[in-house]
PDB file of N, CA and C in Angstrom:
ATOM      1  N   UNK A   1       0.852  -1.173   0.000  1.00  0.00           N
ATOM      2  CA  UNK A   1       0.000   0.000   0.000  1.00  0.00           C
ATOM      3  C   UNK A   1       0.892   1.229   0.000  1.00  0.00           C
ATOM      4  N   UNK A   2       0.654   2.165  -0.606  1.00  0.00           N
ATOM      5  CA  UNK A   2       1.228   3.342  -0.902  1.00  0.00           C
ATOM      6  C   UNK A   2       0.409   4.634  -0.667  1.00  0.00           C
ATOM      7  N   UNK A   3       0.755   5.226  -0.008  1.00  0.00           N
ATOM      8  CA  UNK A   3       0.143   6.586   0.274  1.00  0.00           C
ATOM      9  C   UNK A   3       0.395   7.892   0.735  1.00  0.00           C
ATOM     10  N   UNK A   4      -0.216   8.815  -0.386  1.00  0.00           N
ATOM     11  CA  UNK A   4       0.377  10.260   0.433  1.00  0.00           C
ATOM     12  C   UNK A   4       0.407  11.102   0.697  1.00  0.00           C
ATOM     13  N   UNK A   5       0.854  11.828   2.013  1.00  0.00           N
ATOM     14  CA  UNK A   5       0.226  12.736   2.815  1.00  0.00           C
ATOM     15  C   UNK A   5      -0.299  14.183   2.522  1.00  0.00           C
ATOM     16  N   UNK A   6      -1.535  14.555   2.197  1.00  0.00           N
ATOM     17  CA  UNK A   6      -1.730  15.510   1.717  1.00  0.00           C
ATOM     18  C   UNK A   6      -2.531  15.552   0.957  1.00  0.00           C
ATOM     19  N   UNK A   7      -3.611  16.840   0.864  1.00  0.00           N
ATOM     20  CA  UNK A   7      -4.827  16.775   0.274  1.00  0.00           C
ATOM     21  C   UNK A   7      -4.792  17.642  -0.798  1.00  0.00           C
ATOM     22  N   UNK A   8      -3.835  17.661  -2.096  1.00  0.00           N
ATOM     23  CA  UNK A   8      -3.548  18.222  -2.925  1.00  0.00           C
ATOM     24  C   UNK A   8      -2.347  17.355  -4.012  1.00  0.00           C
ATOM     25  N   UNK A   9      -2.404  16.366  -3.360  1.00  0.00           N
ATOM     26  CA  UNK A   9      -1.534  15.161  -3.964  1.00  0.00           C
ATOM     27  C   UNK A   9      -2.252  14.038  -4.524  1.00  0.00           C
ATOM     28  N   UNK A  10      -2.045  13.198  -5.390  1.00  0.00           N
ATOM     29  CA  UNK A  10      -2.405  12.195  -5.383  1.00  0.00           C
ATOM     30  C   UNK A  10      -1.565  11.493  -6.227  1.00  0.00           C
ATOM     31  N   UNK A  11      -1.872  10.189  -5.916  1.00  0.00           N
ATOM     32  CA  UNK A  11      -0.895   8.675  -6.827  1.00  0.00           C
ATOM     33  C   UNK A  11      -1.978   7.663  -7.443  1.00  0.00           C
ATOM     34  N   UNK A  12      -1.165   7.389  -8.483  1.00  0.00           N
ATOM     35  CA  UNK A  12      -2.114   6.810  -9.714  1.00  0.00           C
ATOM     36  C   UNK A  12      -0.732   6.146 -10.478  1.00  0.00           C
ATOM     37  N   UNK A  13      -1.389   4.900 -11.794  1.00  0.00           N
ATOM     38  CA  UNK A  13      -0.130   4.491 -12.444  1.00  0.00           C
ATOM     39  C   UNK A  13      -0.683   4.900 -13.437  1.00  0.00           C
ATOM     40  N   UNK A  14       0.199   4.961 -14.682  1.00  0.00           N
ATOM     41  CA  UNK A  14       0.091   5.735 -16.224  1.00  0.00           C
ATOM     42  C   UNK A  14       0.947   5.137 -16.703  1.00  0.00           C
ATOM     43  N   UNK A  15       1.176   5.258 -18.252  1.00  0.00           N
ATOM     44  CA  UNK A  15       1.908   4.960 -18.959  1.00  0.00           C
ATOM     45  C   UNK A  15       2.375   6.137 -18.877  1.00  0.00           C
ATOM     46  N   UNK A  16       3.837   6.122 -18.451  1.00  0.00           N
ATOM     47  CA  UNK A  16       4.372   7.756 -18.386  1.00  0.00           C
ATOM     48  C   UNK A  16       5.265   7.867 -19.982  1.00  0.00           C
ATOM     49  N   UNK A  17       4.414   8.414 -21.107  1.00  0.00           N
ATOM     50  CA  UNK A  17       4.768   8.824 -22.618  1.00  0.00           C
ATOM     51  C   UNK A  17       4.503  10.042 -22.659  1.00  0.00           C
ATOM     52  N   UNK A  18       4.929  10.826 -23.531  1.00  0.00           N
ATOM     53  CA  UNK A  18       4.663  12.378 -24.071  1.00  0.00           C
ATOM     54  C   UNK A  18       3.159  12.477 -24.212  1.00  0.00           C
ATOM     55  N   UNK A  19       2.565  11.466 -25.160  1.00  0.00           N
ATOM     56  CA  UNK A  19       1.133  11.777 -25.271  1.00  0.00           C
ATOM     57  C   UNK A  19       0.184  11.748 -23.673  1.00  0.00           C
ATOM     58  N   UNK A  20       0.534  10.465 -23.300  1.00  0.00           N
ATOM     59  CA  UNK A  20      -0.158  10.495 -22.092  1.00  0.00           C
ATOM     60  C   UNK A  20      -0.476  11.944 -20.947  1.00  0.00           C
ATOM     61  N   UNK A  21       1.404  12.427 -21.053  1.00  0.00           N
ATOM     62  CA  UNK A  21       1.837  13.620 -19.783  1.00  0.00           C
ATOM     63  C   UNK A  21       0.888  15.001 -20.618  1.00  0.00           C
ATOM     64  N   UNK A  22       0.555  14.611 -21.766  1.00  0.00           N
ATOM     65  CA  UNK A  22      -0.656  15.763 -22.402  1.00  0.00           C
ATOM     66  C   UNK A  22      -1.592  15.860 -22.270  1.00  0.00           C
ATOM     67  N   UNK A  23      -2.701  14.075 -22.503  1.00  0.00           N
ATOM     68  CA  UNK A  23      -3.833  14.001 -22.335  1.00  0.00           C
ATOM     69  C   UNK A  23      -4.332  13.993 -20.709  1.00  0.00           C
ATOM     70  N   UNK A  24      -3.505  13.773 -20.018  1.00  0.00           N
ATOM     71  CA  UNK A  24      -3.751  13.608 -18.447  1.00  0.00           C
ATOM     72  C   UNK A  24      -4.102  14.950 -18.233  1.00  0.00           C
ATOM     73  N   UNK A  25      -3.048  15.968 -18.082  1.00  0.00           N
ATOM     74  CA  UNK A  25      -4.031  17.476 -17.632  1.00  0.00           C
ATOM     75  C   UNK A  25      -5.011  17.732 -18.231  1.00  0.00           C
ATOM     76  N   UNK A  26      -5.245  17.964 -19.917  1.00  0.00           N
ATOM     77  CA  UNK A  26      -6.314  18.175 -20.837  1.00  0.00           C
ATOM     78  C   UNK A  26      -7.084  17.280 -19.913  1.00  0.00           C
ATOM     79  N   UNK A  27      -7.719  16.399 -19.733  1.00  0.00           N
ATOM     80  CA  UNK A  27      -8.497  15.719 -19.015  1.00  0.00           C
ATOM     81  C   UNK A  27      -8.929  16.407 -18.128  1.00  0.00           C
ATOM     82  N   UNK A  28      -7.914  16.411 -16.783  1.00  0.00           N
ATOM     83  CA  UNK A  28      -8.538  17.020 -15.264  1.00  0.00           C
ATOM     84  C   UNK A  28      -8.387  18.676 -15.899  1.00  0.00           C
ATOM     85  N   UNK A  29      -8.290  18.766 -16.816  1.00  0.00           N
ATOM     86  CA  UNK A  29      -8.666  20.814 -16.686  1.00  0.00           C
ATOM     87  C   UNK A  29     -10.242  20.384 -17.205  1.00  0.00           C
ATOM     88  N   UNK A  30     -10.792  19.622 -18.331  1.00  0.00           N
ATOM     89  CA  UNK A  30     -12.665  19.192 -18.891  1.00  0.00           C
ATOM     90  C   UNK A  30     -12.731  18.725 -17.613  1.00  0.00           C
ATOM     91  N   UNK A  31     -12.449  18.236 -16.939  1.00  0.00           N
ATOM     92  CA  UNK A  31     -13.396  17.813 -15.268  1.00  0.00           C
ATOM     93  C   UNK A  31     -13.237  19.022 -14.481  1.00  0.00           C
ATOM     94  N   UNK A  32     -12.542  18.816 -13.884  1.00  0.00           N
ATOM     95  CA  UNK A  32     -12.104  20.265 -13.097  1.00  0.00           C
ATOM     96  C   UNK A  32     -11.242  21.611 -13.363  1.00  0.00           C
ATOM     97  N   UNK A  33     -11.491  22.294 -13.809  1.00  0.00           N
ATOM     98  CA  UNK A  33     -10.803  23.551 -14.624  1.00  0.00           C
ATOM     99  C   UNK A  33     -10.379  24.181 -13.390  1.00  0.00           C
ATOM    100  N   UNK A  34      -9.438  24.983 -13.970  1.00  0.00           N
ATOM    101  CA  UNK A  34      -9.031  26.093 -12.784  1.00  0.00           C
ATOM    102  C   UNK A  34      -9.791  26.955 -12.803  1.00  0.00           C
ATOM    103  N   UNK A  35     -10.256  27.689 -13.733  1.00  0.00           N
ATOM    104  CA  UNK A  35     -10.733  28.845 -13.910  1.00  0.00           C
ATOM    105  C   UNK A  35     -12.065  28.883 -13.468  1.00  0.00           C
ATOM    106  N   UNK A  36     -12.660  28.025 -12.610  1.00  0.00           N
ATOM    107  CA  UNK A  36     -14.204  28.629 -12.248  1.00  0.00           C
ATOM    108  C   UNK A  36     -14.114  27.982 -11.002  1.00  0.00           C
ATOM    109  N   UNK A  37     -14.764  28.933 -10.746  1.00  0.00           N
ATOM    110  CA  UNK A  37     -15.257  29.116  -8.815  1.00  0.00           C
ATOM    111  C   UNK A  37     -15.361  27.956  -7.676  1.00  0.00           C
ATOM    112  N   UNK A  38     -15.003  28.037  -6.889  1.00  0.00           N
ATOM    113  CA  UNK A  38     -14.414  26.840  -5.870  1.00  0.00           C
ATOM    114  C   UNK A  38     -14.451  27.448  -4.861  1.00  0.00           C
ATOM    115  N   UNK A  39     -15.815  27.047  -3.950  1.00  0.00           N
ATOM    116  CA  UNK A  39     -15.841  27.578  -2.564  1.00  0.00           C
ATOM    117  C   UNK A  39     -15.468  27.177  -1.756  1.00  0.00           C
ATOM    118  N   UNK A  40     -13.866  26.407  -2.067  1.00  0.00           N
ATOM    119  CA  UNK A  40     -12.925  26.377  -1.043  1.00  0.00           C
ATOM    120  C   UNK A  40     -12.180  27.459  -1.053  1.00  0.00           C
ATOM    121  N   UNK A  41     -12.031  28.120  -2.306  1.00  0.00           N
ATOM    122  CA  UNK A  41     -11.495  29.247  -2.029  1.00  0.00           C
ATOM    123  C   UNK A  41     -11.735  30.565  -1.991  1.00  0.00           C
ATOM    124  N   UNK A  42     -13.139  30.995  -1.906  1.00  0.00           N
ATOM    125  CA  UNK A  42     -14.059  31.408  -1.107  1.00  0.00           C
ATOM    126  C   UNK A  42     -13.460  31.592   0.093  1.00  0.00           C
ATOM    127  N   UNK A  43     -13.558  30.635   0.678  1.00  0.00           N
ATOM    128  CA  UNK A  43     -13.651  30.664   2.044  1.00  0.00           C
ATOM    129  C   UNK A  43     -11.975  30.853   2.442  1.00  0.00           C
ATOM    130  N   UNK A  44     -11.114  30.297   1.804  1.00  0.00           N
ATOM    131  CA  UNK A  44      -9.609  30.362   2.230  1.00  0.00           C
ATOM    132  C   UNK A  44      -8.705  30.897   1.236  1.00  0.00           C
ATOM    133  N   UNK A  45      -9.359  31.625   0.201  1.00  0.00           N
ATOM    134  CA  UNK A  45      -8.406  32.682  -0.997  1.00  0.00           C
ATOM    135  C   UNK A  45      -6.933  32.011  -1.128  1.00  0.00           C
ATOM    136  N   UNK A  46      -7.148  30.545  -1.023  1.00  0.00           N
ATOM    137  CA  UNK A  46      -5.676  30.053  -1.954  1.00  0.00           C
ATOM    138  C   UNK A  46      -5.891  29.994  -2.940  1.00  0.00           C
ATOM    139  N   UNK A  47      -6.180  29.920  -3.981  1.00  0.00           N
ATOM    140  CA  UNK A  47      -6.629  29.754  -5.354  1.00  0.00           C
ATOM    141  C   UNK A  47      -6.157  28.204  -5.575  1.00  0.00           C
ATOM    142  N   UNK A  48      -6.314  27.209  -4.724  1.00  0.00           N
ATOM    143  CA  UNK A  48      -6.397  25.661  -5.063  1.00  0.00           C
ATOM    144  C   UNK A  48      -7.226  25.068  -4.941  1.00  0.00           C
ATOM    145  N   UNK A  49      -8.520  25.734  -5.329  1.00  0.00           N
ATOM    146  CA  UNK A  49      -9.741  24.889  -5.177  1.00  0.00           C
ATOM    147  C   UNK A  49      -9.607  23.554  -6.247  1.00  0.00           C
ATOM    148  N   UNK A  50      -9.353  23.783  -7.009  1.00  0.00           N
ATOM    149  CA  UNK A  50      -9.064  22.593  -8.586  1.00  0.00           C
ATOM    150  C   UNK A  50      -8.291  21.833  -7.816  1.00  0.00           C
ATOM    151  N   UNK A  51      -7.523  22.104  -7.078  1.00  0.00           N
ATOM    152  CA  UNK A  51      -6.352  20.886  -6.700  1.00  0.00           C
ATOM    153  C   UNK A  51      -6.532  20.230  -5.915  1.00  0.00           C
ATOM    154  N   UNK A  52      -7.972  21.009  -4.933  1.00  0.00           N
ATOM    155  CA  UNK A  52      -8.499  19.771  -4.092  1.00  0.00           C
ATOM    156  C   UNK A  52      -9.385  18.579  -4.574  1.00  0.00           C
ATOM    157  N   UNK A  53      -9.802  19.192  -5.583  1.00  0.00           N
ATOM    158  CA  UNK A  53     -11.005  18.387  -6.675  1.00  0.00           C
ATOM    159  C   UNK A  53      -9.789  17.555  -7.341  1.00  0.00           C
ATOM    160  N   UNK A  54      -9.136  17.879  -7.910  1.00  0.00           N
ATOM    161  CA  UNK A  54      -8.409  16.776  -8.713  1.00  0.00           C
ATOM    162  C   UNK A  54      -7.553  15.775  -8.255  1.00  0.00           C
ATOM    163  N   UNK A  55      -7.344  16.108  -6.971  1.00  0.00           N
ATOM    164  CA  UNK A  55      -6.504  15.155  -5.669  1.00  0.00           C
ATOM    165  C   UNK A  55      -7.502  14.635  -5.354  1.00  0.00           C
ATOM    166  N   UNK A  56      -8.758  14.412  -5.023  1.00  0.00           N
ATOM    167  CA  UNK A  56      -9.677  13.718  -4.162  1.00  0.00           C
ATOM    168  C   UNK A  56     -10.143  12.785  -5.501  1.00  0.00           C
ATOM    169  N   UNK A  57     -10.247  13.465  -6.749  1.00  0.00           N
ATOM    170  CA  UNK A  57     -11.264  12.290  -8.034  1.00  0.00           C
ATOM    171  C   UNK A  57      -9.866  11.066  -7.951  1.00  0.00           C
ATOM    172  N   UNK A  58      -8.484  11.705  -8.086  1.00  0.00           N
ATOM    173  CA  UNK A  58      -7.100  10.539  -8.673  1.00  0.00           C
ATOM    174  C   UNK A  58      -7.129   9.550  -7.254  1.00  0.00           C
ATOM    175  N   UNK A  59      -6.925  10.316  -5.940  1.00  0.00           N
ATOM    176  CA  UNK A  59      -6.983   9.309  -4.641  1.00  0.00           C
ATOM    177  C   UNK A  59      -5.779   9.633  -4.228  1.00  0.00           C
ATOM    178  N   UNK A  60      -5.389   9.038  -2.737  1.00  0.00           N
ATOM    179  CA  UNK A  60      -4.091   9.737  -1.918  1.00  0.00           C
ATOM    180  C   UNK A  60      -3.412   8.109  -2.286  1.00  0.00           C
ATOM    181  N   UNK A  61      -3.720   6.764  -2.547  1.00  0.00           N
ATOM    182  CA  UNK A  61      -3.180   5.503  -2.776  1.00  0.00           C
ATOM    183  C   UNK A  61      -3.561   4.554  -3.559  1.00  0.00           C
ATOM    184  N   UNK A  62      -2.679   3.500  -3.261  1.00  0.00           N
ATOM    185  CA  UNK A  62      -3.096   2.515  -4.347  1.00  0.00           C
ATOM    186  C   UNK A  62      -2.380   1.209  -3.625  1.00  0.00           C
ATOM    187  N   UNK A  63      -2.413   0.089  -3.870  1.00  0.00           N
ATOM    188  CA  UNK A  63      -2.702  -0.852  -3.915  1.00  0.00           C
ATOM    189  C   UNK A  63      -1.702  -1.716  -4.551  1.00  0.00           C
ATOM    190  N   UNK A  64      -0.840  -2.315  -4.367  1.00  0.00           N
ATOM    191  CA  UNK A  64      -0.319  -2.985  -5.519  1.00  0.00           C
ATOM    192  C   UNK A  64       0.788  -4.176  -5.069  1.00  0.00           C
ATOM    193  N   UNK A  65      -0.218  -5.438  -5.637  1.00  0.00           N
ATOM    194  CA  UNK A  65       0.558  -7.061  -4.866  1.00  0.00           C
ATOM    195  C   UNK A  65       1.685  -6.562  -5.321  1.00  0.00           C
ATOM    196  N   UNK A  66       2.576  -7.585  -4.242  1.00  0.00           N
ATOM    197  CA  UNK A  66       3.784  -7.855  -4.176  1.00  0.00           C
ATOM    198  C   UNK A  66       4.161  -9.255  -4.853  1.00  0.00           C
ATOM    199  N   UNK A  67       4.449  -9.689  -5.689  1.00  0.00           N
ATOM    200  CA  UNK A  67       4.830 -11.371  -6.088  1.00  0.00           C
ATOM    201  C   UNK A  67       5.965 -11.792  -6.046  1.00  0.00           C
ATOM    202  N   UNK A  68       6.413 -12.513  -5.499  1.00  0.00           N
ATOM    203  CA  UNK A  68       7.956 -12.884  -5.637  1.00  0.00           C
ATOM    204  C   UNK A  68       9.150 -11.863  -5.334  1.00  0.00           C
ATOM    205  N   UNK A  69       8.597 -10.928  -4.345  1.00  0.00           N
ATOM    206  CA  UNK A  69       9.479  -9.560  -4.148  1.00  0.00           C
ATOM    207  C   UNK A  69       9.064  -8.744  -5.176  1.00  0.00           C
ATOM    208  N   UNK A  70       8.421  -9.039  -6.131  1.00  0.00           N
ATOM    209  CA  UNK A  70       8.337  -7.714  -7.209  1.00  0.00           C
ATOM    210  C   UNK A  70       6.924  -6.918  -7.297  1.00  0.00           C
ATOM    211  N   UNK A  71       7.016  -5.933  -7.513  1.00  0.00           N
ATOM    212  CA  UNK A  71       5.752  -5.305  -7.379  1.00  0.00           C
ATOM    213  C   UNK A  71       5.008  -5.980  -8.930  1.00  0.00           C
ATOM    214  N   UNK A  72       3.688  -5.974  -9.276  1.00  0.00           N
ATOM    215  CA  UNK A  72       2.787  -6.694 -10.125  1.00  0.00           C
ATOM    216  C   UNK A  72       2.129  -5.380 -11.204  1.00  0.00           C
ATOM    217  N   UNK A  73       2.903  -5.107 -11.383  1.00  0.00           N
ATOM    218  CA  UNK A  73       3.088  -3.459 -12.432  1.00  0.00           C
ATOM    219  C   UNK A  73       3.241  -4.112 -14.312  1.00  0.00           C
ATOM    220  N   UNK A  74       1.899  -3.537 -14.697  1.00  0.00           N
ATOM    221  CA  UNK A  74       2.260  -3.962 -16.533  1.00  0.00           C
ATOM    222  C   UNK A  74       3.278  -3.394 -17.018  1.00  0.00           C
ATOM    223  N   UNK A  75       3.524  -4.152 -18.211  1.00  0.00           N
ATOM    224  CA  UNK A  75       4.674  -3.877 -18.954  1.00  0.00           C
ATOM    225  C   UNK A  75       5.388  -2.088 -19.019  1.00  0.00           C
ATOM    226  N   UNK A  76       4.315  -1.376 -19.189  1.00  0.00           N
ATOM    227  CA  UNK A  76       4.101  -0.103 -19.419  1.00  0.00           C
ATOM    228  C   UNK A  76       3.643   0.888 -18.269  1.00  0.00           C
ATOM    229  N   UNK A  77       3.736   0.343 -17.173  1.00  0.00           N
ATOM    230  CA  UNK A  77       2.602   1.156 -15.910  1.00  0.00           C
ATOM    231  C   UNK A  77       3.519   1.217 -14.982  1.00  0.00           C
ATOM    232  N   UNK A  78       3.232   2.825 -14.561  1.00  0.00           N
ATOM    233  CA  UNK A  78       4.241   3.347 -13.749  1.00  0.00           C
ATOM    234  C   UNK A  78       3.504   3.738 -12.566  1.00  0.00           C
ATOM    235  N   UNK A  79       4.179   4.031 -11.352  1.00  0.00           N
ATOM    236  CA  UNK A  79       3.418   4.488 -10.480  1.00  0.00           C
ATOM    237  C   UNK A  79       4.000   6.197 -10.324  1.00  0.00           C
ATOM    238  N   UNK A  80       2.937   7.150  -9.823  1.00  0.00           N
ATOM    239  CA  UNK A  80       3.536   8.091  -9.962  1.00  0.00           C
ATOM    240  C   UNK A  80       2.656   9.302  -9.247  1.00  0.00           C
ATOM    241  N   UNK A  81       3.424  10.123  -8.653  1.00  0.00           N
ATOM    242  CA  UNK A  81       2.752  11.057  -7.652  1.00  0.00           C
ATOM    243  C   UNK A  81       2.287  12.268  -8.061  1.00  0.00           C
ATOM    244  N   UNK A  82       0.990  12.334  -8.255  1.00  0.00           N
ATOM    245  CA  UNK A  82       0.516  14.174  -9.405  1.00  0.00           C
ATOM    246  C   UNK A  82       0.517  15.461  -8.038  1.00  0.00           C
ATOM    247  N   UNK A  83       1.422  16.191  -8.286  1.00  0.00           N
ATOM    248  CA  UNK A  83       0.962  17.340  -6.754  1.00  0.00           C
ATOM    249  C   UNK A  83      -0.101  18.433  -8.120  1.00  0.00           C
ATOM    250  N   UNK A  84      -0.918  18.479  -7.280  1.00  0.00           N
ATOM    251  CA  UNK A  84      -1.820  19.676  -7.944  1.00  0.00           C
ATOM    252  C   UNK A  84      -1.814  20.968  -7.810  1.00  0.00           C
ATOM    253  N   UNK A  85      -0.854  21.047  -6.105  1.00  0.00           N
ATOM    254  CA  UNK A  85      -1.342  22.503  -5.717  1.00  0.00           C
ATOM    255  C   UNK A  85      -0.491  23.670  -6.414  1.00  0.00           C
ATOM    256  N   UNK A  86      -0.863  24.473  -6.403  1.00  0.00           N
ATOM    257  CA  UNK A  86      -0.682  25.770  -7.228  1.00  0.00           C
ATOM    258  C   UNK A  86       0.777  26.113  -6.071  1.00  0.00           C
ATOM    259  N   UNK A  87       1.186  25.786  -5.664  1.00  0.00           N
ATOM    260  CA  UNK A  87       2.978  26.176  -4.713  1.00  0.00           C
ATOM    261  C   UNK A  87       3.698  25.138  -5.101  1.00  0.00           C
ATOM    262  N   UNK A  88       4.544  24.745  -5.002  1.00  0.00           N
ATOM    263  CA  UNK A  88       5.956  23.617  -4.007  1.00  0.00           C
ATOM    264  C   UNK A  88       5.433  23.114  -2.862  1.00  0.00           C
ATOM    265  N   UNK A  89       5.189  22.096  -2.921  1.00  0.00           N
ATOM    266  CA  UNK A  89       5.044  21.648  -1.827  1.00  0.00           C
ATOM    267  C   UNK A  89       6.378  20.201  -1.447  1.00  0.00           C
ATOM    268  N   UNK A  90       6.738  20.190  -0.652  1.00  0.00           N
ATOM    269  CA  UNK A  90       7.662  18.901   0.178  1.00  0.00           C
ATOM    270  C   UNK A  90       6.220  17.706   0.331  1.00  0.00           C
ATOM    271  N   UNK A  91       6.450  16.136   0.129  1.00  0.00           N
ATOM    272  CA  UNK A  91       5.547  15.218   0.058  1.00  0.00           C
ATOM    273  C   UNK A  91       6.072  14.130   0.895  1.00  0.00           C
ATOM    274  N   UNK A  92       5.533  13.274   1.586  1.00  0.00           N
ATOM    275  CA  UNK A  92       5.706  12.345   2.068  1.00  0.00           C
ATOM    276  C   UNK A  92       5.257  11.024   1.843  1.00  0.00           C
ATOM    277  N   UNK A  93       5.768   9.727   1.510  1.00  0.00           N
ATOM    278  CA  UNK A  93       4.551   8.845   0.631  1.00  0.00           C
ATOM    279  C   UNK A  93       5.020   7.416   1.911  1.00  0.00           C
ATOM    280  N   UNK A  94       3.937   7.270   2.626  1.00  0.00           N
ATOM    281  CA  UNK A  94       3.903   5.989   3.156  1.00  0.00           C
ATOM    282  C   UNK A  94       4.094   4.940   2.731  1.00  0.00           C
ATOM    283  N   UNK A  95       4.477   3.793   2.435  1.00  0.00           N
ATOM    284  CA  UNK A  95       4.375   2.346   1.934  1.00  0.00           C
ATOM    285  C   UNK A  95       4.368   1.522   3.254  1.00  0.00           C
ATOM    286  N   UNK A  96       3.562   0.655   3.296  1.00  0.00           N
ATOM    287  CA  UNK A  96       3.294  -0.322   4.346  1.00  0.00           C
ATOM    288  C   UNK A  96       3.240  -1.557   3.457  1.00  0.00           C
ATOM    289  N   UNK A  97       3.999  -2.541   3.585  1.00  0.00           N
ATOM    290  CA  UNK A  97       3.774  -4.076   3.174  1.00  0.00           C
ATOM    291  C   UNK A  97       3.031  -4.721   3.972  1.00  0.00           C
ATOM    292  N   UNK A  98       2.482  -5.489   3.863  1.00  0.00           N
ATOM    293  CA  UNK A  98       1.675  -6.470   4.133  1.00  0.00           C
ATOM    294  C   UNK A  98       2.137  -8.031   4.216  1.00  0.00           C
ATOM    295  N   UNK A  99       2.090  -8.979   5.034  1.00  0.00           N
ATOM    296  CA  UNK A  99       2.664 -10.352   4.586  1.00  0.00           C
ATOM    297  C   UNK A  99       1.536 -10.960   5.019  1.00  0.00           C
TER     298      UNK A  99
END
């Protein structure tokens, strides 16, 4: 299990290619755009309302057997950490094994 700390982060696997690292934002900007109103920030004038929406739809973890010592990852599938928020932020990512 993998997970991590913070509500403006999230982890997901992708095929990490040029096309993909394109269609992935184009995507979460048609779901969640920056540009319209987010009464999270309303209420707290960070302007990361989108980044809480797009961290909460991707998820803070994931999941992923272990077989033979190796993680169970397709040919092509990466695991990989999206920060959304509009700063720098420092991240922390838990992993807990399981036996």
């Amino acid at each position: 299990t993998l997970f991590v700390v913070g509500s403006t982060a999230a982890l997901t696997t992708i095929e990490y290619e040029p096309g993909l690292i394109m269609d992935f934002p184009n995507m979460l900007e048609r779901i969640a755009p920056k540009d319209i109103l987010y009464q999270h920030e309303e209420k707290w004038h960070d302007e990361n309302g989108h980044s809480h929406v797009r961290a909460s739809l991707i998820g803070p973890s994931l999941i992923v057997p272990i077989i033979n010592g190796k993680m169970t990852l397709g040919t092509w599938q990466q695991i990989v950490l999206i920060e959304f928020d509009v700063r720098n932020r420092s991240r922390e990512i838990i992993i807990q094994i399981i036996d």
